[in-house]
N, C-alpha and C. Protein backbone atom coordinates (compact mmCIF):
# COMPACT_ATOMS: atom_id res chain seq x y z
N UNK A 1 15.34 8.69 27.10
CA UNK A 1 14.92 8.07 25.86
C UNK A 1 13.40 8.11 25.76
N UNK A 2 12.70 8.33 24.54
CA UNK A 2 11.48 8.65 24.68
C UNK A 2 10.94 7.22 23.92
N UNK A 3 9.66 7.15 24.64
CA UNK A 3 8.67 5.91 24.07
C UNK A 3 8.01 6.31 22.57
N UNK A 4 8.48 5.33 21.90
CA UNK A 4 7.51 5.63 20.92
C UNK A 4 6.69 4.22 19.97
N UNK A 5 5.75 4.68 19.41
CA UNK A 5 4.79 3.58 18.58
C UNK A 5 4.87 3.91 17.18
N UNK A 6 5.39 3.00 16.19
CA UNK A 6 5.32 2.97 15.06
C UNK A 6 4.07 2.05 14.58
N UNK A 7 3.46 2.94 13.76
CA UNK A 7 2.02 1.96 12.96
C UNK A 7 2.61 1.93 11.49
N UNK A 8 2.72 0.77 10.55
CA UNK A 8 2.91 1.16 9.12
C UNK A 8 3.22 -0.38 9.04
N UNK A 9 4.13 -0.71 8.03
CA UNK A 9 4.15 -2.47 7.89
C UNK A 9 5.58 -2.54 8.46
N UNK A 10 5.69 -3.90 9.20
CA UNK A 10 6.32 -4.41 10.27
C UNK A 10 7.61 -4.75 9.07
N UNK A 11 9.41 -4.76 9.74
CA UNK A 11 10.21 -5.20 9.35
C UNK A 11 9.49 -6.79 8.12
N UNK A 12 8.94 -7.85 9.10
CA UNK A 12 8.50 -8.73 8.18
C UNK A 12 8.10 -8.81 7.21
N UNK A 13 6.57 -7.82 7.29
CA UNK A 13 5.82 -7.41 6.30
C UNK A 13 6.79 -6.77 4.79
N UNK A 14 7.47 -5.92 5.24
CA UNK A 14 8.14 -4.97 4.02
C UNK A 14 9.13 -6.09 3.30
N UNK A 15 9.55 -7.32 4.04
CA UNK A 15 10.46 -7.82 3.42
C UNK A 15 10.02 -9.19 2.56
N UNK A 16 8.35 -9.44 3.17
CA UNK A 16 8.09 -10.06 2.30
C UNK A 16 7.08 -10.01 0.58
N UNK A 17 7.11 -8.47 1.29
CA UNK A 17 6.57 -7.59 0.09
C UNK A 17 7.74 -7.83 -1.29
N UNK A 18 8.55 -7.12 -0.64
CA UNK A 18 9.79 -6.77 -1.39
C UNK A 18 9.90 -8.66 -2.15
N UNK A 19 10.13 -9.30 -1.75
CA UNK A 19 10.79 -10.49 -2.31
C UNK A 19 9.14 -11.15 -2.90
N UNK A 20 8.14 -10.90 -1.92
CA UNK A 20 6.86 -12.07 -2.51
C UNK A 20 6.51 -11.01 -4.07
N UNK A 21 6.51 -9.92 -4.23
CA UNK A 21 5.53 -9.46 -5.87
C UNK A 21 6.59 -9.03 -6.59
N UNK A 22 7.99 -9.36 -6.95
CA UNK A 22 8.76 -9.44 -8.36
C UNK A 22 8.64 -10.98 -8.18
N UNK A 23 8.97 -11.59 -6.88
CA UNK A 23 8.77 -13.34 -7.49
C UNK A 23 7.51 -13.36 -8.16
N UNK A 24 6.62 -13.74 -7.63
CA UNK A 24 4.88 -13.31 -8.29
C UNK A 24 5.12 -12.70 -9.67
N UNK A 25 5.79 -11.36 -10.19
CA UNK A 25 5.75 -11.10 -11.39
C UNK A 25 6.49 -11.70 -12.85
N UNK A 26 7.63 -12.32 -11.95
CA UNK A 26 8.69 -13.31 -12.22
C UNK A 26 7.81 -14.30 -12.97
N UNK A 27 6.95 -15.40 -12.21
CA UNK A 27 6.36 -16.30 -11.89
C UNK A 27 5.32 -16.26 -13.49
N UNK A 28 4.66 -15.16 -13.70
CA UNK A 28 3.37 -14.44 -14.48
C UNK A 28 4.34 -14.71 -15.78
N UNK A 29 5.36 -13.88 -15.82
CA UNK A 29 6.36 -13.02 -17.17
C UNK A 29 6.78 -14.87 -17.59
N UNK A 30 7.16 -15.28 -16.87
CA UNK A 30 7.48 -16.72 -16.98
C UNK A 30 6.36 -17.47 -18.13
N UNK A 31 5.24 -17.43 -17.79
CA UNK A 31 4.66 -18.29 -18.06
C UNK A 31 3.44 -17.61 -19.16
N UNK A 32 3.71 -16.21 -19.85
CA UNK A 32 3.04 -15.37 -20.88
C UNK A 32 3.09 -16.21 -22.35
N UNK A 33 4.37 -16.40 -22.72
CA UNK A 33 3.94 -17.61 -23.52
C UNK A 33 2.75 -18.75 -23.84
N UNK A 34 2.43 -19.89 -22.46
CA UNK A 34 1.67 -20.65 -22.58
C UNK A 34 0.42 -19.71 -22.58
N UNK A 35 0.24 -18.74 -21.93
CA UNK A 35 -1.21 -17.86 -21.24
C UNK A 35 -1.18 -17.30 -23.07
N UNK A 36 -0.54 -17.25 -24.06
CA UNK A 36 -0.19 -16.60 -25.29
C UNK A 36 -1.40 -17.84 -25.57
N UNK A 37 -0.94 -19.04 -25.59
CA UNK A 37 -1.18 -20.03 -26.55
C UNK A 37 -2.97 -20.44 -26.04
N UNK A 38 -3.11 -20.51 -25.08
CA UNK A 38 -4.10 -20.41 -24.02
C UNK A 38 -5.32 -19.61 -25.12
N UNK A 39 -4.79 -18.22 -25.02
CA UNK A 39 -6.01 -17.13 -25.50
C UNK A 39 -5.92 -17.27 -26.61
N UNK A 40 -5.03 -17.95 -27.84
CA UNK A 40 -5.09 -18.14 -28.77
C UNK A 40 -6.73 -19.07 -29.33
N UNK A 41 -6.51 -19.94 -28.35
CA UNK A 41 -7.14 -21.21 -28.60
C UNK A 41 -8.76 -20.99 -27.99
N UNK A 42 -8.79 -19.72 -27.17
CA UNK A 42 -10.10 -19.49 -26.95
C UNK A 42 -11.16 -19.16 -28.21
N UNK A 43 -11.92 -19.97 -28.07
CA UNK A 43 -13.18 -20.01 -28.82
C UNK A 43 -14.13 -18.81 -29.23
N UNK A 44 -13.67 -17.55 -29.14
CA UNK A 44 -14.32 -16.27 -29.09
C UNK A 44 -13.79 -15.55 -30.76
N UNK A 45 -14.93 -14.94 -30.97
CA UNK A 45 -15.29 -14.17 -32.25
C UNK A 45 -14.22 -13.25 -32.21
N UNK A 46 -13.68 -12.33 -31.58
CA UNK A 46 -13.05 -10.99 -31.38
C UNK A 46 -11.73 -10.97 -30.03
N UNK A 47 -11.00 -11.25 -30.16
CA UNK A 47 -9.69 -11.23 -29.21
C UNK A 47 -8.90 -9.90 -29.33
N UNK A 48 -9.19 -9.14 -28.51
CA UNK A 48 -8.04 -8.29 -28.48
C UNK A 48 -6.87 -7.83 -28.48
N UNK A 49 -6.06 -7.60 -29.54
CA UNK A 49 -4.70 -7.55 -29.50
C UNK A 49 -4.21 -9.16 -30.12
N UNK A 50 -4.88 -9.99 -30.59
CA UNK A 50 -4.78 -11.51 -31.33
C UNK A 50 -3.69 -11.52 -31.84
N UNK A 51 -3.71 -10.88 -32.67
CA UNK A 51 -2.14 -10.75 -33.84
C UNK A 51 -0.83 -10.74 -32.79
N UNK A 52 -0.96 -10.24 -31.54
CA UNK A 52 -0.06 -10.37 -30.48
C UNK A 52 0.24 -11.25 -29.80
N UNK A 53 -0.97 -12.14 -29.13
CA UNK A 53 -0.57 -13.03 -28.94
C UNK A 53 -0.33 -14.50 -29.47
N UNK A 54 -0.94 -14.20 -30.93
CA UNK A 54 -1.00 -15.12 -31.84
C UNK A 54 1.08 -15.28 -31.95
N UNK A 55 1.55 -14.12 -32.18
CA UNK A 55 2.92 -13.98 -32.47
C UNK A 55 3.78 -14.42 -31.07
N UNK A 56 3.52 -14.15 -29.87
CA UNK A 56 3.86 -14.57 -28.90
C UNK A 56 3.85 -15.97 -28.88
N UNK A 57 3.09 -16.89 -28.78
CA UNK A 57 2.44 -17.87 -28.99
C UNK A 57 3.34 -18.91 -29.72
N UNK A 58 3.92 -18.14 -31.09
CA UNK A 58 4.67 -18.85 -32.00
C UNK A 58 6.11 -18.79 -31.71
N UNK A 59 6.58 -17.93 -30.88
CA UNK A 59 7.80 -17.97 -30.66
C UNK A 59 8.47 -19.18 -29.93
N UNK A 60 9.65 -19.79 -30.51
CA UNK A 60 9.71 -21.38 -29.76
C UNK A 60 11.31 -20.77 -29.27
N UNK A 61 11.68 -19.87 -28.72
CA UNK A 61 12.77 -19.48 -28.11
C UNK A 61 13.12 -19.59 -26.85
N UNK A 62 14.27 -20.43 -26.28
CA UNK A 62 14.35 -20.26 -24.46
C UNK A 62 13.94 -19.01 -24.09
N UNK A 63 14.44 -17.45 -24.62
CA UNK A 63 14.08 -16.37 -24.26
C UNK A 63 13.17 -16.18 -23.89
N UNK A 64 12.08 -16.44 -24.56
CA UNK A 64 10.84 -16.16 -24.82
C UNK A 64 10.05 -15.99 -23.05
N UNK A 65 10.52 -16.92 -22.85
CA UNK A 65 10.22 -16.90 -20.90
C UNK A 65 11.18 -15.89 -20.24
N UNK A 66 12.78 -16.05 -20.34
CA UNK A 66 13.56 -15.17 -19.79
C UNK A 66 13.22 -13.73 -19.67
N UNK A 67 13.12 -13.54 -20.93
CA UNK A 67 12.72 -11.90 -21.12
C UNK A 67 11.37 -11.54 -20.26
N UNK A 68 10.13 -11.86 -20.54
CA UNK A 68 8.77 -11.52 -20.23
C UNK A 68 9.05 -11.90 -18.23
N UNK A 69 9.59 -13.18 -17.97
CA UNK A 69 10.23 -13.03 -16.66
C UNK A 69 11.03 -12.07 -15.82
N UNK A 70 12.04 -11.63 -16.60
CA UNK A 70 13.04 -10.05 -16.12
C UNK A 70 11.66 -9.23 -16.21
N UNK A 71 10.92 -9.53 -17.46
CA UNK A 71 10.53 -7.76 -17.09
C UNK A 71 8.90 -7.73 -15.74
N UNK A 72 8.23 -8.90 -15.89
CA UNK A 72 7.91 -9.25 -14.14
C UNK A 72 8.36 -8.98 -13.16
N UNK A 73 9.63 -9.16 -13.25
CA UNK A 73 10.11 -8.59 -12.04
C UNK A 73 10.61 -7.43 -11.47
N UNK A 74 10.85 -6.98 -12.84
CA UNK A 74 10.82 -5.46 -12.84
C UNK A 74 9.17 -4.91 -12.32
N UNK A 75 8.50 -5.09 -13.49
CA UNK A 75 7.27 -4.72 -12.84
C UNK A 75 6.54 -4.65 -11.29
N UNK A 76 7.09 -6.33 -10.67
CA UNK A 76 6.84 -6.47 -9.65
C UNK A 76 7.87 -5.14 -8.35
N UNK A 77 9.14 -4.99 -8.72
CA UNK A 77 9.64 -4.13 -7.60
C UNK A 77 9.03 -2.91 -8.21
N UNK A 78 8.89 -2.18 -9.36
CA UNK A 78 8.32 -0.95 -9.60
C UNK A 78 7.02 -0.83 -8.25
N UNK A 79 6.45 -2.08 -8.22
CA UNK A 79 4.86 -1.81 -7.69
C UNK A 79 5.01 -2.00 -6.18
N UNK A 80 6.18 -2.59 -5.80
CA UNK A 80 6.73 -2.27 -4.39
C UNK A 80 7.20 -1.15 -3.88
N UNK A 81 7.63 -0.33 -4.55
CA UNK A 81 7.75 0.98 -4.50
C UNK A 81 6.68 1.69 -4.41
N UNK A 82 5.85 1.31 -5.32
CA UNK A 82 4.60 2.38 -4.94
C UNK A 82 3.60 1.86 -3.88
N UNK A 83 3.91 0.57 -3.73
CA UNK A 83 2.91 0.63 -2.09
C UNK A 83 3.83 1.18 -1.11
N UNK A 84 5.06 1.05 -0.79
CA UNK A 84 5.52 1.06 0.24
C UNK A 84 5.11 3.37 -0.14
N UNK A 85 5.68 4.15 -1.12
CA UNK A 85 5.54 5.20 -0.99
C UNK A 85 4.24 5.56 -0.90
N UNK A 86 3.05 4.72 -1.27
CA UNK A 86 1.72 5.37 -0.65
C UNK A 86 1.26 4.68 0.28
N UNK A 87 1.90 4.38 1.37
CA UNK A 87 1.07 3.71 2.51
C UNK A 87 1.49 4.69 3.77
N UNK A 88 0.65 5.12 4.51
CA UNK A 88 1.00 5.81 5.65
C UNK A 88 1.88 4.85 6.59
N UNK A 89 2.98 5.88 7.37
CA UNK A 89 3.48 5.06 8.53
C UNK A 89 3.27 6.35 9.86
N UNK A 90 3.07 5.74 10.81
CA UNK A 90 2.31 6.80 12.08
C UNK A 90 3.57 6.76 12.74
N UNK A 91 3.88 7.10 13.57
CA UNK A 91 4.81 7.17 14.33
C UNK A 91 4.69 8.45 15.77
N UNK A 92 4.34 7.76 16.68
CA UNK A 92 3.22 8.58 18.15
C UNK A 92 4.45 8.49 18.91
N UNK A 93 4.55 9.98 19.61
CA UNK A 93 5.36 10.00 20.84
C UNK A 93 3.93 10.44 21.73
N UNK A 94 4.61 10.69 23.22
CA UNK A 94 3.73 11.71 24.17
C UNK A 94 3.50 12.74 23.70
N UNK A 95 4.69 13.28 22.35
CA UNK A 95 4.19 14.79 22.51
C UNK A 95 3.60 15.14 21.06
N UNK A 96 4.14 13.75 20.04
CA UNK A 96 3.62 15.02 18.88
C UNK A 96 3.04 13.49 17.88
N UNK A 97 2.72 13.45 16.92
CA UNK A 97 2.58 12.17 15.79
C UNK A 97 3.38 12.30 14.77
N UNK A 98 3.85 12.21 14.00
CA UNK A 98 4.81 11.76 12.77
C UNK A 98 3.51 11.23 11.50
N UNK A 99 3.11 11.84 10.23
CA UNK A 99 2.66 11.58 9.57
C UNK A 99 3.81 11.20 8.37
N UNK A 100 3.84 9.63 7.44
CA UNK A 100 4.73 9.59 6.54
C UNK A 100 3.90 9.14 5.45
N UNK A 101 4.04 9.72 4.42
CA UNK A 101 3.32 9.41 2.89
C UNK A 101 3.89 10.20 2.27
N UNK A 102 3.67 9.37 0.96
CA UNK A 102 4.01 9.96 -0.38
C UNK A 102 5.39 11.07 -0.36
N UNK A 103 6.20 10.49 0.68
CA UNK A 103 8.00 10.87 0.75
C UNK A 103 7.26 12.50 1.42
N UNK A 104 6.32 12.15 2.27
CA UNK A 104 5.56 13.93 2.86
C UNK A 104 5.84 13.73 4.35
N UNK A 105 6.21 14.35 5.56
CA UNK A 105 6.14 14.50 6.52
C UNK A 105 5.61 15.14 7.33
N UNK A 106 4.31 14.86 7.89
CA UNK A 106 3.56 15.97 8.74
C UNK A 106 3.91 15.92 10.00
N UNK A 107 3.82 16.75 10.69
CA UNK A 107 4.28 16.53 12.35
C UNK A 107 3.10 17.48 12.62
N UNK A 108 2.39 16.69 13.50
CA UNK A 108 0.96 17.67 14.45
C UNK A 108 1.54 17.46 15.94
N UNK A 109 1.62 18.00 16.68
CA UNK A 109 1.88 18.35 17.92
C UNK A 109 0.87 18.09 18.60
N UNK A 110 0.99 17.14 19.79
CA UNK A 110 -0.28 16.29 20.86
C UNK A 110 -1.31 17.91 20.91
N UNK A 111 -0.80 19.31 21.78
CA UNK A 111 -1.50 19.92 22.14
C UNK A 111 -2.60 20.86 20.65
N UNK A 112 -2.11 20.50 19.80
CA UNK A 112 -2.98 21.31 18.57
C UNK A 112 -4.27 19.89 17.74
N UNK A 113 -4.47 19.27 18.76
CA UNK A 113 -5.08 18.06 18.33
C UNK A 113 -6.44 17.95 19.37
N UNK A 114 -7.45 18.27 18.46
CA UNK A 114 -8.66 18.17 19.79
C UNK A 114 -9.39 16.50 19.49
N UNK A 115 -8.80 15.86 18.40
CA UNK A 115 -9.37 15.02 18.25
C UNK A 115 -9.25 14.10 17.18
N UNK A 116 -9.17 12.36 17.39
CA UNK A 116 -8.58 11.55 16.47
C UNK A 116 -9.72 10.45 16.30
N UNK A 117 -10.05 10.07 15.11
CA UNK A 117 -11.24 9.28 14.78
C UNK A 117 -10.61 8.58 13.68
N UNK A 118 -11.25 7.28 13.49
CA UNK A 118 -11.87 7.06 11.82
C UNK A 118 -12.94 7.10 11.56
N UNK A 119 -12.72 7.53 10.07
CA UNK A 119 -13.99 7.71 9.55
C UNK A 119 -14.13 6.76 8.18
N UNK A 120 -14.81 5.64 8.40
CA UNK A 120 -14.73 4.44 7.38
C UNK A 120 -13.03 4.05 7.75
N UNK A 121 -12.54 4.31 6.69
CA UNK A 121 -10.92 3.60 6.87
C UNK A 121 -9.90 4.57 6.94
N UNK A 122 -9.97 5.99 6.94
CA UNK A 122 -9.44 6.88 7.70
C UNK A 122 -9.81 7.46 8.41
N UNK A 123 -7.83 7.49 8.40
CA UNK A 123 -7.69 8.43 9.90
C UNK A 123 -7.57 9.85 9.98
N UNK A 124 -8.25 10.32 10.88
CA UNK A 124 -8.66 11.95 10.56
C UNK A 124 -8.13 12.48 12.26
N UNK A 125 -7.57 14.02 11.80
CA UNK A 125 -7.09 14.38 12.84
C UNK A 125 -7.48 15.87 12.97
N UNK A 126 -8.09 16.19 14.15
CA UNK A 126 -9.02 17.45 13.99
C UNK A 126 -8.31 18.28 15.26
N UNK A 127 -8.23 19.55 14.91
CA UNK A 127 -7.38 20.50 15.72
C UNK A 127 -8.23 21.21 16.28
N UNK A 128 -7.93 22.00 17.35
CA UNK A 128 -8.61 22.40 18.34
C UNK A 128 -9.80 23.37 18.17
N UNK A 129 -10.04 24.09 16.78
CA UNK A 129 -11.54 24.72 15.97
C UNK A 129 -12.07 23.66 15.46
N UNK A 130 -11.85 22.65 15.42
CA UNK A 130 -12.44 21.84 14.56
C UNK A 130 -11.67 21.57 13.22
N UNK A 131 -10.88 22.32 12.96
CA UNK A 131 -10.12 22.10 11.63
C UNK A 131 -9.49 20.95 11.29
N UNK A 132 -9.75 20.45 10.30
CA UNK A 132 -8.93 19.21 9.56
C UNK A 132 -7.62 19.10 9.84
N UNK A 133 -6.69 18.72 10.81
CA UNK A 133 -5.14 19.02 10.60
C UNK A 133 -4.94 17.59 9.24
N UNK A 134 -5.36 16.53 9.58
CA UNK A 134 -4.57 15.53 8.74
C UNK A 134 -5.93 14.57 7.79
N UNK A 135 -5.50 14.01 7.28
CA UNK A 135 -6.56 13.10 6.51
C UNK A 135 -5.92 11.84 5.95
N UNK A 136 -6.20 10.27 5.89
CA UNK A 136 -5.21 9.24 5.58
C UNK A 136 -5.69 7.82 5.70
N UNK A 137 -5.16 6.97 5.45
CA UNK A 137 -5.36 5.89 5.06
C UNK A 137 -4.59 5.23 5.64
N UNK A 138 -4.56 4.50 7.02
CA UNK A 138 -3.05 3.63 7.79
C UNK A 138 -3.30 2.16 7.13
N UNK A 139 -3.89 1.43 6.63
CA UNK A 139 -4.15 0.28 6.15
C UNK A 139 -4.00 -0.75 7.38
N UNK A 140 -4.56 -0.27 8.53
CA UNK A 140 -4.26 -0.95 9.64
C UNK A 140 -6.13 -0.94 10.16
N UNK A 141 -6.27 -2.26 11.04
CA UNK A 141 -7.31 -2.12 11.87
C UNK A 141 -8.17 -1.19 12.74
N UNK A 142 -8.54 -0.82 12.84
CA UNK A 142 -9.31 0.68 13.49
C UNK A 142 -8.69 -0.11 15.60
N UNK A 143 -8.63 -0.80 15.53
CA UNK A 143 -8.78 -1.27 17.13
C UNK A 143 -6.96 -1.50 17.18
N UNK A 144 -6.12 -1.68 16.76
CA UNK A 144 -4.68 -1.23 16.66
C UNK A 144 -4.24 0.06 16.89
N UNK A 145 -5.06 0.88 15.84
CA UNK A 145 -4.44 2.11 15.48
C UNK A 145 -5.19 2.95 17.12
N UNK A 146 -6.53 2.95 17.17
CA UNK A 146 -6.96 3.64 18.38
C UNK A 146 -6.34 2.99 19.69
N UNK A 147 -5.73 1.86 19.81
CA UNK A 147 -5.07 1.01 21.01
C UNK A 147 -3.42 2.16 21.31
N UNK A 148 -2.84 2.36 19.76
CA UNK A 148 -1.36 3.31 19.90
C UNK A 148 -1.77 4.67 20.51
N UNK A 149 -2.58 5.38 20.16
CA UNK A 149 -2.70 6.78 20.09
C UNK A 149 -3.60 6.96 21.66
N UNK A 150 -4.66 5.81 22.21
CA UNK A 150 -5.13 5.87 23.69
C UNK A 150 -3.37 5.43 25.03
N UNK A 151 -2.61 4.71 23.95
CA UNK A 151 -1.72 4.36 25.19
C UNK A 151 -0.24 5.56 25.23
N UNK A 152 -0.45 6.66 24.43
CA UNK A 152 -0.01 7.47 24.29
C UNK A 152 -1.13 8.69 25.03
N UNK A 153 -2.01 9.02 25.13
CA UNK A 153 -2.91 9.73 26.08
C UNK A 153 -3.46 10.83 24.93
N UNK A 154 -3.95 10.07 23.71
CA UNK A 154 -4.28 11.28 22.65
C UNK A 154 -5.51 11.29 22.85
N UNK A 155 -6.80 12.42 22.35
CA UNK A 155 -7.83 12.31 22.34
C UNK A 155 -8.70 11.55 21.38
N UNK A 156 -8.25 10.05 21.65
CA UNK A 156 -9.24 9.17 20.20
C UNK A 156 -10.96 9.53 20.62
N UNK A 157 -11.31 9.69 19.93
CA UNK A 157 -12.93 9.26 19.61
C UNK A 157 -13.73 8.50 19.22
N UNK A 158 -14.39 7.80 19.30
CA UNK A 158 -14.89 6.98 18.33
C UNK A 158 -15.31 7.38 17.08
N UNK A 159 -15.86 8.82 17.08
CA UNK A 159 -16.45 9.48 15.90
C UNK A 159 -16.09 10.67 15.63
N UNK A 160 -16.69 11.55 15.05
CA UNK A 160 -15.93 12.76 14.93
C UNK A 160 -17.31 14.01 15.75
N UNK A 161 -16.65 14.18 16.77
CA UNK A 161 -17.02 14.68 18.02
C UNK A 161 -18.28 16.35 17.60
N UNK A 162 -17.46 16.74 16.57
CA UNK A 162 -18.38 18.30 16.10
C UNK A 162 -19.53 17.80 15.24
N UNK A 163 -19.64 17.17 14.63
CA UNK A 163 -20.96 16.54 13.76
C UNK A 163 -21.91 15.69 14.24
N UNK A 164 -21.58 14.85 15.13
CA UNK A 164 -22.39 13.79 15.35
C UNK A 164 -22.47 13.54 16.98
């Protein structure tokens, strides 16, 4: 059975994604009405879109929350989807890394890897000319991510070794 390290968001994390931003949008859609009546009443020369929420505003319907609530929460899982599909997940054996984004799968192989850095908040993976193999964004701590890939025996760097 082989060892391996997954970097990306933890069982917890994904599940409180998933349930914390349609509640959150839920929460918003809920309460567009009063936020209607709110900007109505602001004191400003020029309101954008007024006639809209002027009409929002006037609606005295239970719906009026139901609806703008469903569609929060719609909104909210739409936008769970797109973090979870643009967030890198790493996934390090001894022998090779697992790149996951944007439903993309890279696989770099330990020996075609002369070298692993960040640079600001990515992670960059440089092959044995110097060539760019990977480029990315783990949304993880720089002292995590270099802790997986040193206890796996990769070549982290602190910097990027041909430039500087």
């Amino acid at each position: 059975m082989k060892e391996e390290t997954i970097l990306g968001f933890s069982t917890t994390e994904k599940i409180i994604t998933i349930i914390l931003f349609p509640i959150l949008g839920a929460i918003f859609g809920w309460f567009i009405p009063t936020i209607a009546e709110w900007i109505v009443k602001i004191p400003f020369p020029y309101i954008p879109l007024e006639g809209l929420f002027v009409w929002v505003a006037g609606l005295k319907s239970g719906w009026v929350s139901v609806i703008p609530a469903l569609i929060g929460m719609i909104a909210g899982l739409i936008f769970v989807y797109f973090v979870f599909r643009e967030s890198l997940e790493i996934t390090i054996t001894d022998k090779e890394v697992k790149l996951n984004v944007e439903e993309k799968e890279n696989v770099i192989q330990k020996n075609e890897i002369s070298s692993i850095y960040m640079e600001g908040k990515e992670l960059v993976f440089l092959g044995i000319e110097g060539n760019e193999l990977f480029r990315g964004h783990p949304d993880l701590k720089q002292e995590k991510v270099s802790k997986a890939f040193t206890q796996h025996r990769y070549p982290w760097k602190d910097k990027n070794h041909y430039y500087n």
